[in-house]
N, C-alpha and C. Protein backbone atom coordinates (compact mmCIF):
# COMPACT_ATOMS: atom_id res chain seq x y z
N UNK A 1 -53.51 64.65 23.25
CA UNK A 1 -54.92 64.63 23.60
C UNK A 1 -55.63 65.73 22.83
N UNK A 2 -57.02 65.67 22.28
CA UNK A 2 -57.08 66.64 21.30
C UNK A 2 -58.55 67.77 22.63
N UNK A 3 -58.55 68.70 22.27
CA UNK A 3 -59.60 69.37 23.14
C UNK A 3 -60.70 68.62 23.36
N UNK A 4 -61.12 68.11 22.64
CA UNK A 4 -62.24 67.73 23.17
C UNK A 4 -62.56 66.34 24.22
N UNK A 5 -61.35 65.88 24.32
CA UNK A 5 -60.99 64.93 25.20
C UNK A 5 -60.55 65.61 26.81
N UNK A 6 -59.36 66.88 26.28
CA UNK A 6 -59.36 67.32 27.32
C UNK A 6 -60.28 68.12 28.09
N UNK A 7 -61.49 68.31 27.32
CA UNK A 7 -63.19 69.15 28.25
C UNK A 7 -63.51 67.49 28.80
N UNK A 8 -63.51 66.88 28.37
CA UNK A 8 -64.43 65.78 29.18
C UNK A 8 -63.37 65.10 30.16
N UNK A 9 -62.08 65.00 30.06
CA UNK A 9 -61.42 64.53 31.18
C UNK A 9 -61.65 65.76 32.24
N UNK A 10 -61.41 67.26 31.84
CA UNK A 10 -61.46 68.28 32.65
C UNK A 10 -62.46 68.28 33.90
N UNK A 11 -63.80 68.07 32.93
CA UNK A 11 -64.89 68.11 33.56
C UNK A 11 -65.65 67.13 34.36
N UNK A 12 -64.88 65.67 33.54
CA UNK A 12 -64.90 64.98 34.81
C UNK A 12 -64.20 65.15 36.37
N UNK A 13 -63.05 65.86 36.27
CA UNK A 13 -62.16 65.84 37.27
C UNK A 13 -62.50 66.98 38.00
N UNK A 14 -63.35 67.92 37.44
CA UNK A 14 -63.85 68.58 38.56
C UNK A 14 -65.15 68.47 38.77
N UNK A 15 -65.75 67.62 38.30
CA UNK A 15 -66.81 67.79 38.87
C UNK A 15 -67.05 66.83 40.27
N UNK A 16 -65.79 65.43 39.81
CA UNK A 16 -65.73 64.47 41.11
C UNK A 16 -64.70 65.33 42.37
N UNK A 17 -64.49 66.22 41.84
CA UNK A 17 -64.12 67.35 43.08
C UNK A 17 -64.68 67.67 43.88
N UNK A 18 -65.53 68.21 43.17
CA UNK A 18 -66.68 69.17 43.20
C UNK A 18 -67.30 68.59 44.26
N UNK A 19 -67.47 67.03 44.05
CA UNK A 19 -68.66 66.40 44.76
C UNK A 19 -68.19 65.98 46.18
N UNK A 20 -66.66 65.66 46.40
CA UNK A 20 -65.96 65.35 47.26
C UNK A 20 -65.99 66.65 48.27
N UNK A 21 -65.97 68.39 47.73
CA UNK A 21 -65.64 69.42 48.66
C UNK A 21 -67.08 69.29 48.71
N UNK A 22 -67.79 69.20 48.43
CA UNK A 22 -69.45 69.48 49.01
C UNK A 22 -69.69 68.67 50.38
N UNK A 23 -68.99 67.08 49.88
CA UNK A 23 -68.91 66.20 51.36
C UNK A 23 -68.45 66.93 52.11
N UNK A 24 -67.51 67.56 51.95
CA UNK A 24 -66.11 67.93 52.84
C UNK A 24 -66.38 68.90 54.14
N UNK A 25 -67.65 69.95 53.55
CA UNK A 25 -68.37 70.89 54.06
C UNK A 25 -68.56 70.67 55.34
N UNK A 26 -69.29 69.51 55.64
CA UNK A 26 -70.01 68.88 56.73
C UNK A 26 -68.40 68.95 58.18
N UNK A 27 -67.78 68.69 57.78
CA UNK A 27 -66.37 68.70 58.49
C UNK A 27 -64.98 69.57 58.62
N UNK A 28 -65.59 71.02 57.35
CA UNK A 28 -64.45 71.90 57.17
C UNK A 28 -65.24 73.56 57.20
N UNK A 29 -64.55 74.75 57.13
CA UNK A 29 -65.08 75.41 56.91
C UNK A 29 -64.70 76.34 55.10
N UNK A 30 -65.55 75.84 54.52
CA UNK A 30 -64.81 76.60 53.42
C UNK A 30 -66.48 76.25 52.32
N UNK A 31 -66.31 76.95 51.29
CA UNK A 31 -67.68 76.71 50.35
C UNK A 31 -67.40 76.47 48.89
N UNK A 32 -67.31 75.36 48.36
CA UNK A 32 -67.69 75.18 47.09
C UNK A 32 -68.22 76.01 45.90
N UNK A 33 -68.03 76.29 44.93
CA UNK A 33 -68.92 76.90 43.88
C UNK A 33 -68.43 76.19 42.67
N UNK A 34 -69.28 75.52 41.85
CA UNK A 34 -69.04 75.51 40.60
C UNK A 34 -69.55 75.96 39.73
N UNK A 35 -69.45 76.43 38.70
CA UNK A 35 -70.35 77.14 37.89
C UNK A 35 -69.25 77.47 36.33
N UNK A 36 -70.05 77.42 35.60
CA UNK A 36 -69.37 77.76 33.82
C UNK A 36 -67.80 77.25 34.05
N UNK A 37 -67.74 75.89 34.31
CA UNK A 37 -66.64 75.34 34.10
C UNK A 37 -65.91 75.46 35.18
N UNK A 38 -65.55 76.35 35.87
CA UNK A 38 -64.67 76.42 37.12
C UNK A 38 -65.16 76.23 38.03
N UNK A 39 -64.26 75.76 39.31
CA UNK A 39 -64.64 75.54 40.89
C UNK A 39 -64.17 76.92 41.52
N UNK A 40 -64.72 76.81 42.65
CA UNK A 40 -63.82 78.27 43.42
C UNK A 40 -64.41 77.81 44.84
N UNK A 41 -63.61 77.84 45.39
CA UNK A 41 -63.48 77.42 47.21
C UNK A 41 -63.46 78.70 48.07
N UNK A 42 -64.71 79.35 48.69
CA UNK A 42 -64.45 80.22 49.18
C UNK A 42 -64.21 79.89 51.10
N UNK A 43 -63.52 80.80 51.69
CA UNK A 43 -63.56 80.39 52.95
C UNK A 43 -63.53 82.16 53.69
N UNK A 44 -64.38 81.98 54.79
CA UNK A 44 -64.75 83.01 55.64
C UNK A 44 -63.67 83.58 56.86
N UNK A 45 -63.13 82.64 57.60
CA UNK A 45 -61.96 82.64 58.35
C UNK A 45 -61.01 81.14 58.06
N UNK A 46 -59.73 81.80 57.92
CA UNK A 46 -59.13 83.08 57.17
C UNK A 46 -59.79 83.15 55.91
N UNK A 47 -59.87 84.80 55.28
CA UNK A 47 -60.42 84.95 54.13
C UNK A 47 -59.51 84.46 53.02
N UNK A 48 -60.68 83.90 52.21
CA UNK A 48 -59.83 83.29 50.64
C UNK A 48 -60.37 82.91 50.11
N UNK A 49 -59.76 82.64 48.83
CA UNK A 49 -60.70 81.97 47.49
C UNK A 49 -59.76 81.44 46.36
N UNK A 50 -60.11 80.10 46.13
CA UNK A 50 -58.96 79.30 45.65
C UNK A 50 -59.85 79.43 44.54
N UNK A 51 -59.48 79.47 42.58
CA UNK A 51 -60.21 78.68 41.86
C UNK A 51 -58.77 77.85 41.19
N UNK A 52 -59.86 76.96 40.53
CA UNK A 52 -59.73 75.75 39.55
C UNK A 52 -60.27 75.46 38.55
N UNK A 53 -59.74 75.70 37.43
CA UNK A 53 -60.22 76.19 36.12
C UNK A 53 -59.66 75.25 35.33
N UNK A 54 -60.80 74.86 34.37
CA UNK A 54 -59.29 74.31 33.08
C UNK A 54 -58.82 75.29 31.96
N UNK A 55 -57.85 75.14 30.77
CA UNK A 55 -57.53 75.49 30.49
C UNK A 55 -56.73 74.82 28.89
N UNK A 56 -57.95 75.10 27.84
CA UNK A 56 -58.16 73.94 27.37
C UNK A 56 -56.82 74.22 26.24
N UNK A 57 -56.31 75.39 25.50
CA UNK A 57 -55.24 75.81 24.33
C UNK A 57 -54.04 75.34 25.06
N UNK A 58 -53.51 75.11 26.57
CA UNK A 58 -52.88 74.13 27.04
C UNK A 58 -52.63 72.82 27.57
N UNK A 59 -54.10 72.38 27.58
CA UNK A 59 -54.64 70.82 28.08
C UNK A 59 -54.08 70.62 29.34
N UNK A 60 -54.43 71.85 30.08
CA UNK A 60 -53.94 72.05 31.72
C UNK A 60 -55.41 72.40 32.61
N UNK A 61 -55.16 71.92 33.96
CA UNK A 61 -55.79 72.35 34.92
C UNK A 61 -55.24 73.48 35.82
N UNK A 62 -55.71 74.67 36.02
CA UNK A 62 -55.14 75.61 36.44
C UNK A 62 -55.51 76.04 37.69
N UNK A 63 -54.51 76.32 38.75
CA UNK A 63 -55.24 76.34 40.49
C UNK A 63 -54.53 77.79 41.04
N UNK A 64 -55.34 78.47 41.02
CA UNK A 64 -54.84 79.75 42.24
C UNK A 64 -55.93 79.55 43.27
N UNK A 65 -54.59 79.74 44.08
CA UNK A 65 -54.44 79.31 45.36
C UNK A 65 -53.17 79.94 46.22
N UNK A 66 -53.02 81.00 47.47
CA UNK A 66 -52.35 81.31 48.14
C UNK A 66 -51.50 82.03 47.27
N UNK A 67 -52.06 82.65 46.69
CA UNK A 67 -51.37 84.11 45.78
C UNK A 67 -50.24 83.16 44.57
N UNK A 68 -50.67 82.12 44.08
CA UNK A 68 -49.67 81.66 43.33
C UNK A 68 -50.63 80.86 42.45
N UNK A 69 -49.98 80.78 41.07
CA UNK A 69 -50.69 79.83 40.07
C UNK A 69 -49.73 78.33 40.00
N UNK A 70 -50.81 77.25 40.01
CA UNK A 70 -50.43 75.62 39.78
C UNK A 70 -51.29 75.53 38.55
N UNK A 71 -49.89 74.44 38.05
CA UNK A 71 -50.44 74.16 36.55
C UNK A 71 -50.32 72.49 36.54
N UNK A 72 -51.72 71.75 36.52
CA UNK A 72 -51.53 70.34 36.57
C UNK A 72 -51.67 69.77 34.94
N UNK A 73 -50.85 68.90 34.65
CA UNK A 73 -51.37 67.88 33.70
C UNK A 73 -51.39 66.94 33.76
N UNK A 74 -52.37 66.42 32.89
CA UNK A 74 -52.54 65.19 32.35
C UNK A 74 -51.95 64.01 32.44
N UNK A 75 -51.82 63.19 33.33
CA UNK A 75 -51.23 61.83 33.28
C UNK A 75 -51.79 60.15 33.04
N UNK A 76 -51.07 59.92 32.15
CA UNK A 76 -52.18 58.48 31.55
C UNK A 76 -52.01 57.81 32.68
N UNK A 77 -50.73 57.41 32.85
CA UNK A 77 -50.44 56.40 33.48
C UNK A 77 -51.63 56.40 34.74
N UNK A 78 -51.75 57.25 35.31
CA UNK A 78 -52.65 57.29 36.75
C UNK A 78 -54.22 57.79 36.12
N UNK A 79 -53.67 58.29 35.30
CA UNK A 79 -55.41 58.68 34.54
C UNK A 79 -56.17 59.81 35.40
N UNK A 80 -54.85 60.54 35.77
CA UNK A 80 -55.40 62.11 36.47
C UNK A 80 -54.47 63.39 36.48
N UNK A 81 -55.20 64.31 36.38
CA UNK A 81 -54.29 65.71 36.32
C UNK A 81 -53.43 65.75 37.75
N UNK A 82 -52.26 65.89 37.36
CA UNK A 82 -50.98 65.68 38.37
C UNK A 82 -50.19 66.82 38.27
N UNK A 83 -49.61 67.49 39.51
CA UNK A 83 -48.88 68.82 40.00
C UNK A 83 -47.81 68.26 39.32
N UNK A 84 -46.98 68.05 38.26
CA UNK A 84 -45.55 67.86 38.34
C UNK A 84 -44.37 68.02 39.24
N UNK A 85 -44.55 68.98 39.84
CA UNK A 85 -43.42 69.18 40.63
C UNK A 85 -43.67 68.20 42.12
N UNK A 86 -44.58 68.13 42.71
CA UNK A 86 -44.56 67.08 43.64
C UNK A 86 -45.71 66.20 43.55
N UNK A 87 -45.88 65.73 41.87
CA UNK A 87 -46.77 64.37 42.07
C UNK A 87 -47.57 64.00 42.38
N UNK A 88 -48.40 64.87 42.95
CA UNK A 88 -49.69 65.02 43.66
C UNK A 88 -50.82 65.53 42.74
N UNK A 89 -52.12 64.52 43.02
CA UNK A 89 -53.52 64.33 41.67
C UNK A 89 -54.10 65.70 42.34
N UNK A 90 -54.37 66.11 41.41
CA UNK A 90 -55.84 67.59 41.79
C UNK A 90 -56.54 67.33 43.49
N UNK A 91 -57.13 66.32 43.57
CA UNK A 91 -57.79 66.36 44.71
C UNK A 91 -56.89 66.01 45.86
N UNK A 92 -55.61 65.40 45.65
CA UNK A 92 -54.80 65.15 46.85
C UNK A 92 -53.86 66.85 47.11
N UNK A 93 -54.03 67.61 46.23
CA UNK A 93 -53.45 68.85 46.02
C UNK A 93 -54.27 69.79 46.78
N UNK A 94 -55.69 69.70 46.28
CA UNK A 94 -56.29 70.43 46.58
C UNK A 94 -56.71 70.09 48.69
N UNK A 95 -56.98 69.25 49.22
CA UNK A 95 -56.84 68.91 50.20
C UNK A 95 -55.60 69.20 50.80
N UNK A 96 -54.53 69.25 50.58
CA UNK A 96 -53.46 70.22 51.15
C UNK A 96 -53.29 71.65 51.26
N UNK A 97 -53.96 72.07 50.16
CA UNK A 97 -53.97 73.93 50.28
C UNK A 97 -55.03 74.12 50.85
N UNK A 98 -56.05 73.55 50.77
CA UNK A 98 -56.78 73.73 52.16
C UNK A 98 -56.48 73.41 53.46
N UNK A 99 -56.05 72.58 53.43
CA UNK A 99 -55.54 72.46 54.70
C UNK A 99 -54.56 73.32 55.17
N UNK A 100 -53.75 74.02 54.74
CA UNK A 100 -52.28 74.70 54.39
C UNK A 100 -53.32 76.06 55.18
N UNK A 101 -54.10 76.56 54.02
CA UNK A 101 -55.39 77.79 54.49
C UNK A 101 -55.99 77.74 55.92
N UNK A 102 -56.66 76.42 55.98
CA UNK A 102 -56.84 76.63 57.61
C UNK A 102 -56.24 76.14 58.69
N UNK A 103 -54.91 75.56 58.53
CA UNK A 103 -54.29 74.79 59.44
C UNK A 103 -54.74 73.90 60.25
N UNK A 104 -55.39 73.02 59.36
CA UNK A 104 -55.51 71.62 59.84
C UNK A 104 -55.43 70.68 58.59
N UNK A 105 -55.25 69.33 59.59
CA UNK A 105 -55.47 68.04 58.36
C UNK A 105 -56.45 68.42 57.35
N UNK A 106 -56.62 68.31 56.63
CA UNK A 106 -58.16 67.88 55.00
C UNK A 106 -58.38 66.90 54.45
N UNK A 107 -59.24 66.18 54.63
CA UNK A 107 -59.33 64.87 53.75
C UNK A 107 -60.62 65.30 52.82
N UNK A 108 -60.25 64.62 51.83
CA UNK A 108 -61.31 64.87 50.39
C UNK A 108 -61.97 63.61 50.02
């Protein structure tokens, strides 16, 4: 994939994030920010702040979150940035570490 494919897949994929945690608001406690490319999820109780960045000299999506870095890529077949290690798309990921953060279900 050459960079400039991976800014516009990137930026699609977070920005339909983006739009999903803004819904999400209405039913969770935590806050959205996007801005110069990255997301960042802040939450008040418990304190935290997840971002989600891309990361384009690796054609990765990059997630800290719970004191640890996730590195998603690129998958045609599903046509979304995927956790490798357990298979899970950005937004089905990201709805778990939130949820994980405030101990409850998350739907995105």
């Amino acid at each position: 994939m050459t960079e400039q494919e991976f800014k516009t897949r990137a930026d699609e994929a977070l920005t339909a994030l983006y739009k999903r945690l803004a819904e999400a608001t209405d039913n969770y406690e935590f806050e959205p920010d996007f801005n110069a490319g990255a997301l960042a999820i802040e939450f008040d109780e418990p304190k935290g702040k997840f971002v989600i960045s891309p990361n384009s000299p690796v054609r990765q999506i990059w997630i800290s979150a719970h004191s640890k870095s996730f590195k998603l890529d690129w998958n045609d077949q599903r046509q979304a940035f995927v956790l490798a290690e357990t298979g899970e798309a950005l937004a089905d990921f990201i709805a778990g570490a939130i949820g994980q953060h405030l101990g409850e279900q998350v739907t995105l």
